[in-house]
Protein backbone atom coordinates (compact mmCIF):
# COMPACT_ATOMS: atom_id res chain seq x y z
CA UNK A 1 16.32 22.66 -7.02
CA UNK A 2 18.56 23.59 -4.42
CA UNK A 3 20.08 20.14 -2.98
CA UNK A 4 17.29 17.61 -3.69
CA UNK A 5 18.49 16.00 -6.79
CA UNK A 6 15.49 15.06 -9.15
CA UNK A 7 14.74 12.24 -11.54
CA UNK A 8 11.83 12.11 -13.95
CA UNK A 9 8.58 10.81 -13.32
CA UNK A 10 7.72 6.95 -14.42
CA UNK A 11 5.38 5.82 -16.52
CA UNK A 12 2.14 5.64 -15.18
CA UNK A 13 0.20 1.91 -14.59
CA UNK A 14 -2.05 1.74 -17.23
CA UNK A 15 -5.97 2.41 -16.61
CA UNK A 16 -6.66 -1.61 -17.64
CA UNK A 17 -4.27 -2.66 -14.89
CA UNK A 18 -5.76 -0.19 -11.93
CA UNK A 19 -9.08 -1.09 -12.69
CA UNK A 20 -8.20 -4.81 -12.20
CA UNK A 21 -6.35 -4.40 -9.36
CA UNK A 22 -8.90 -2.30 -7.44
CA UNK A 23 -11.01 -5.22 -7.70
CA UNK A 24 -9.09 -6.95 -4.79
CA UNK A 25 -7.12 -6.22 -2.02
CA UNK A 26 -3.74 -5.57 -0.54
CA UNK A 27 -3.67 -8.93 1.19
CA UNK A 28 -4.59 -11.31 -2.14
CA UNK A 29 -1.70 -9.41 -4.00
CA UNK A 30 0.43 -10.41 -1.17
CA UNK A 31 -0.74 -13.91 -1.50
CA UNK A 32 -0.27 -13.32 -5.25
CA UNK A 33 3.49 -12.81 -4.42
CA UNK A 34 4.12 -15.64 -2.26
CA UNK A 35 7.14 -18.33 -4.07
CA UNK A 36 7.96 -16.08 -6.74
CA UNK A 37 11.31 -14.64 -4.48
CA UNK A 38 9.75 -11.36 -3.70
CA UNK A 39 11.39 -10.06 -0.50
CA UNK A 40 8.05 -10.38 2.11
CA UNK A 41 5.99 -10.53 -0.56
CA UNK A 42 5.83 -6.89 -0.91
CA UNK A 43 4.27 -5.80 2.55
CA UNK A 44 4.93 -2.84 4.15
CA UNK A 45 5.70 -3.09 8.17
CA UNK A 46 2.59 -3.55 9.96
CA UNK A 47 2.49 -0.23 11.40
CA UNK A 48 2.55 1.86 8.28
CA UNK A 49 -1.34 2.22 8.70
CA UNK A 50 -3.45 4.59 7.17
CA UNK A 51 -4.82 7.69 8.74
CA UNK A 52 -8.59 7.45 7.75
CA UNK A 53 -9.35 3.52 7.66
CA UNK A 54 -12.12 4.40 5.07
CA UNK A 55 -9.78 5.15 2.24
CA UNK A 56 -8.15 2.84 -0.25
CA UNK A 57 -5.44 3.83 -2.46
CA UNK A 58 -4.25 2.31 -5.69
CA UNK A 59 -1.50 4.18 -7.87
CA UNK A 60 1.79 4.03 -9.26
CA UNK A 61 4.79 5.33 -7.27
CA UNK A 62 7.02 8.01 -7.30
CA UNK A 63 9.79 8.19 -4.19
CA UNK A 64 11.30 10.91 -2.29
CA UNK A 65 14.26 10.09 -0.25
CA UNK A 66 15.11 12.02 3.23
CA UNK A 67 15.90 11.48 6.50
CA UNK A 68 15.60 13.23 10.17
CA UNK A 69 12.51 14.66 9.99
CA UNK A 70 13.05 16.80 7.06
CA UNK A 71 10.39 17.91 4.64
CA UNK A 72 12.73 20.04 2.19
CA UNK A 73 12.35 16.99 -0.45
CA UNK A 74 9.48 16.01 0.32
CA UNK A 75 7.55 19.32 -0.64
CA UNK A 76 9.86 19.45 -3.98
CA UNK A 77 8.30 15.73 -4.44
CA UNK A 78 4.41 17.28 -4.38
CA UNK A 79 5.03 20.42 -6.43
CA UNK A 80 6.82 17.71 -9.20
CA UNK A 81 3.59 15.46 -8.42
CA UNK A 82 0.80 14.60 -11.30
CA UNK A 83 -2.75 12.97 -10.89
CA UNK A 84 -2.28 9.19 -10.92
CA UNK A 85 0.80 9.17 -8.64
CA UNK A 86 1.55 7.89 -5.01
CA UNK A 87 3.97 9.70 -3.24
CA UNK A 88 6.47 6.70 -1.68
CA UNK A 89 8.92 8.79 1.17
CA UNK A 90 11.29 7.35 2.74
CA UNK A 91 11.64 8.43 5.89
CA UNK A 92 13.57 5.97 7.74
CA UNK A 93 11.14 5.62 10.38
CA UNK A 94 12.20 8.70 12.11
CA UNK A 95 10.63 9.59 14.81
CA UNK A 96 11.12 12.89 16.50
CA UNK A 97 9.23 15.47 14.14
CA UNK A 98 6.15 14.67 11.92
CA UNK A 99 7.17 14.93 8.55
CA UNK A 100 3.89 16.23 7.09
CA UNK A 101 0.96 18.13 8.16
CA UNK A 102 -2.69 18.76 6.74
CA UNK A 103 -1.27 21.87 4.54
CA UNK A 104 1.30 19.58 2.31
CA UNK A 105 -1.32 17.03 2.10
CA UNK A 106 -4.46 19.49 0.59
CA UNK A 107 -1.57 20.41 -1.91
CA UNK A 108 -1.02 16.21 -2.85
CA UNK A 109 -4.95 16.50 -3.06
CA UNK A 110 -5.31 19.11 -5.29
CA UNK A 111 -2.54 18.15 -7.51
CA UNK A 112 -4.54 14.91 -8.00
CA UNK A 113 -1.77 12.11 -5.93
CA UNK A 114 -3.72 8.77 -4.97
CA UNK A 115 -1.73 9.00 -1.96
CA UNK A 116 0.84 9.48 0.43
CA UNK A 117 2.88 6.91 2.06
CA UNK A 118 5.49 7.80 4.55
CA UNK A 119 8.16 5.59 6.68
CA UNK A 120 8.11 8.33 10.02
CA UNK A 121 5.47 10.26 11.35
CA UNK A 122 2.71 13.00 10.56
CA UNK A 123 0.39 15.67 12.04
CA UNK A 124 -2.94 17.18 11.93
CA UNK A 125 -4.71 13.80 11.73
CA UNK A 126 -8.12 15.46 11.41
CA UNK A 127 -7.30 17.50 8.98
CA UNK A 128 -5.64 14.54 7.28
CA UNK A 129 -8.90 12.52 7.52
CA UNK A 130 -11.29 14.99 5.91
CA UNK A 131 -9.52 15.18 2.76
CA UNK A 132 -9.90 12.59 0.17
CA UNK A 133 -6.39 11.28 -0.61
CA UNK A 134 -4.95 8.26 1.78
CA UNK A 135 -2.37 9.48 4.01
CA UNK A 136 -0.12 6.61 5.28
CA UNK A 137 2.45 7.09 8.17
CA UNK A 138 3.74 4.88 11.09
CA UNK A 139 1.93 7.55 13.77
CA UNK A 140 1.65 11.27 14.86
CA UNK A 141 3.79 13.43 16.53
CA UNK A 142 2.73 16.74 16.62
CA UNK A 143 6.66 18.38 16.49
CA UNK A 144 7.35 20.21 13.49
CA UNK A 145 9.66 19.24 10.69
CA UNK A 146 13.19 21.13 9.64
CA UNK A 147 13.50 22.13 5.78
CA UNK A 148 16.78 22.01 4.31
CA UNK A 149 17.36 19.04 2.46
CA UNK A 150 19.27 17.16 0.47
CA UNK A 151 17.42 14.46 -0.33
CA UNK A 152 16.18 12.98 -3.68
CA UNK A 153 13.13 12.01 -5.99
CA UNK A 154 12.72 9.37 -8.04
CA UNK A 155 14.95 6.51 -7.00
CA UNK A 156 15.05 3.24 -5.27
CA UNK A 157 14.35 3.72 -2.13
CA UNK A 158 13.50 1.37 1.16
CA UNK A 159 10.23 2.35 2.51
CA UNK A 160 8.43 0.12 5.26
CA UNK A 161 10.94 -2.27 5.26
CA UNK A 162 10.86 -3.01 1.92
CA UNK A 163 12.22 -2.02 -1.73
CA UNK A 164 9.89 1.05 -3.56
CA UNK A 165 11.25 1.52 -7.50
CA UNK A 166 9.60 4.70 -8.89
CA UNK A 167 6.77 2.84 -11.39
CA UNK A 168 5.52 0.37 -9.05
CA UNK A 169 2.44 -0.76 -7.71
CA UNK A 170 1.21 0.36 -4.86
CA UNK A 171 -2.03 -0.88 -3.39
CA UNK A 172 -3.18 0.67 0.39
CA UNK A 173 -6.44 -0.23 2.69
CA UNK A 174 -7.40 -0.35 5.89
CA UNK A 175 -4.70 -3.30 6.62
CA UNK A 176 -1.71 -1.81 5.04
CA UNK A 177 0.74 -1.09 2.17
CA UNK A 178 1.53 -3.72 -0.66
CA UNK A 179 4.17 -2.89 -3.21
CA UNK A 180 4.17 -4.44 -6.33
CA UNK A 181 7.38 -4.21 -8.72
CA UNK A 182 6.33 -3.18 -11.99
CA UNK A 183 7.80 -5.55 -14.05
CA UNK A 184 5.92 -8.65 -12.10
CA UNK A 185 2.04 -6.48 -11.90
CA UNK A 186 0.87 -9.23 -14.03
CA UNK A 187 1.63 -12.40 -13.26
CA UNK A 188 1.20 -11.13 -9.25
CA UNK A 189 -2.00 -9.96 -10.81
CA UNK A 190 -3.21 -13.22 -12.47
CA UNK A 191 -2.33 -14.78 -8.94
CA UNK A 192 -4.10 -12.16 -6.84
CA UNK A 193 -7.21 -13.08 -8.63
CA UNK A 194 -7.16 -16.80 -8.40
CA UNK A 195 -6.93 -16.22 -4.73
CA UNK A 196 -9.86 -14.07 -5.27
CA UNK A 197 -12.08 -16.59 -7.03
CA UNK A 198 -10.94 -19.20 -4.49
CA UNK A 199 -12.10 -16.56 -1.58
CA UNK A 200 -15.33 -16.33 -2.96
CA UNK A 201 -16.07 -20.03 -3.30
CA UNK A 202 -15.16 -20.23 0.12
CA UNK A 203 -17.60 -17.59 1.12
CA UNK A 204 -20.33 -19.93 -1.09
CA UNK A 205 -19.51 -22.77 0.74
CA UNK A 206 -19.51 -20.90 4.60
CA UNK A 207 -22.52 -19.55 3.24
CA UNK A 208 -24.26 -23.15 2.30
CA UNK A 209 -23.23 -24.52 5.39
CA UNK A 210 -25.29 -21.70 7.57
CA UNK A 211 -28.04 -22.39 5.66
CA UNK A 212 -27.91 -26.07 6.22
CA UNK A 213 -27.25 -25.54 9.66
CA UNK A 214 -30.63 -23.40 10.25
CA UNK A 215 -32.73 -24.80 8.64
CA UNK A 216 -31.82 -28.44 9.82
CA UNK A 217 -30.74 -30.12 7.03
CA UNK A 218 -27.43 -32.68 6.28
CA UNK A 219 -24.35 -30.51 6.93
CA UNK A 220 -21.93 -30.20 3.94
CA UNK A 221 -18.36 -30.60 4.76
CA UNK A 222 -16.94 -27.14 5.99
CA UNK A 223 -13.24 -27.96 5.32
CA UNK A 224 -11.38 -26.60 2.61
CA UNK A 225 -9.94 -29.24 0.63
CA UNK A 226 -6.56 -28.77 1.12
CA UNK A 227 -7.37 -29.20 4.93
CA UNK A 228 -8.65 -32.77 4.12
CA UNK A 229 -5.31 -33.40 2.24
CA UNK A 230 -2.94 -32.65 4.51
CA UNK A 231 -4.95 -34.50 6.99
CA UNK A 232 -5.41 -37.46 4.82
CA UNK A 233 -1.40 -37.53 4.38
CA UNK A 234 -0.60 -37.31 8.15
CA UNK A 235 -3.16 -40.32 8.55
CA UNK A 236 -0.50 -41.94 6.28
């Protein structure tokens, strides 16, 4: 394979563990990371945004390491891709030449990826938008890419600011790119969806409140109860 040196693929997430996961969001499994000495809690700089706000993606990654614009390794990455995967490239934020277009991502569609993250830039946003896997990028430039390499698959690269393992988690929406490290899914998991029941109690409670509120009955107390902790202790 020319100059791009290749690793093999990682085990794929189990089924069980997707399922669970698509259940919440990118931001609870960042609050699911919070104290437990993951760098930034596994966000991906705010501007790594997806190209079609409708699409979520959940999948394990795979990496592809190059820099400058160049799409050599990146299109070795793809061919080497299987359903179930997101492609994780690190790009180094480049930003003179997109580093993929709408041709290289129909081929990540057909081959079945769950998506395409990517630290630098891309093109044909339309044509981008109307296909079903989530393209992630930090923008468009329209400037074509060079193809020559080296650059290589499958290892640990940095990717948004933050450390990508092949195997990982990675969860996309309309706010962003989390990154999970595989071996802490699921106790970030167990977490994530604490926050989650919490979130909809909340919702229960905002909910109770409007109702009170129109149809003129006693008001419930709209605080969270942490709020009226910490406000109890500064009255200390």
């Amino acid at each position: 394979m020319s100059n791009v040196k290749y690793n093999k693929m990682p085990e794929l997430i189990s089924d069980e563990i997707i399922e669970r996961v698509s259940k919440l969001s990118p931001a609870q499994l960042c609050d699911g990371m919070k104290d437990l000495g993951i760098f930034r809690e596994g966000c991906m700089d705010a501007d790594i945004l997806p190209i079609d706000e409708s699409k979520i993606m959940v999948g394990t990654a795979y990496t592809v390491d190059t820099q400058e614009g160049d799409n050599f390794p990146i299109h070795v990455a793809i061919y080497q891709g299987k359903p179930g995967y997101i492609l994780v490239v690190a790009g180094k934020g480049y930003q003179e030449k997109a580093y993929m277009g709408d041709l290289m991502g129909a081929a990540a569609d057909a081959i079945g990826l769950k998506g395409v993250v990517v630290d630098g830039y891309v093109r044909d946003k339309l044509g981008l938008k109307e296909m079903d896997i989530p393209i992630y990028a930090r923008g468009l430039m329209q400037r074509g890419p060079g193809k020559k390499g080296p650059g290589e698959i499958n290892t640990t690269v940095v990717c948004g600011g933050i450390k990508v393992e092949p195997g990982d988690l990675v969860f996309g929406d309309c706010d962003g790119v989390t990154v999970v490290p595989r071996d802490r899914i699921e106790e970030v998991l167990e977490r994530a969806e604490q926050k989650d029941f919490y979130e909809e109690n909340r919702r229960r409670q905002i909910s109770e409140y409007r109702r009170c509120l129109e149809q003129g009955e006693t008001l419930p107390d709209l605080a969270p109860d942490w709020v009226n902790k910490m406000l109890a202790d500064l009255s200390l």
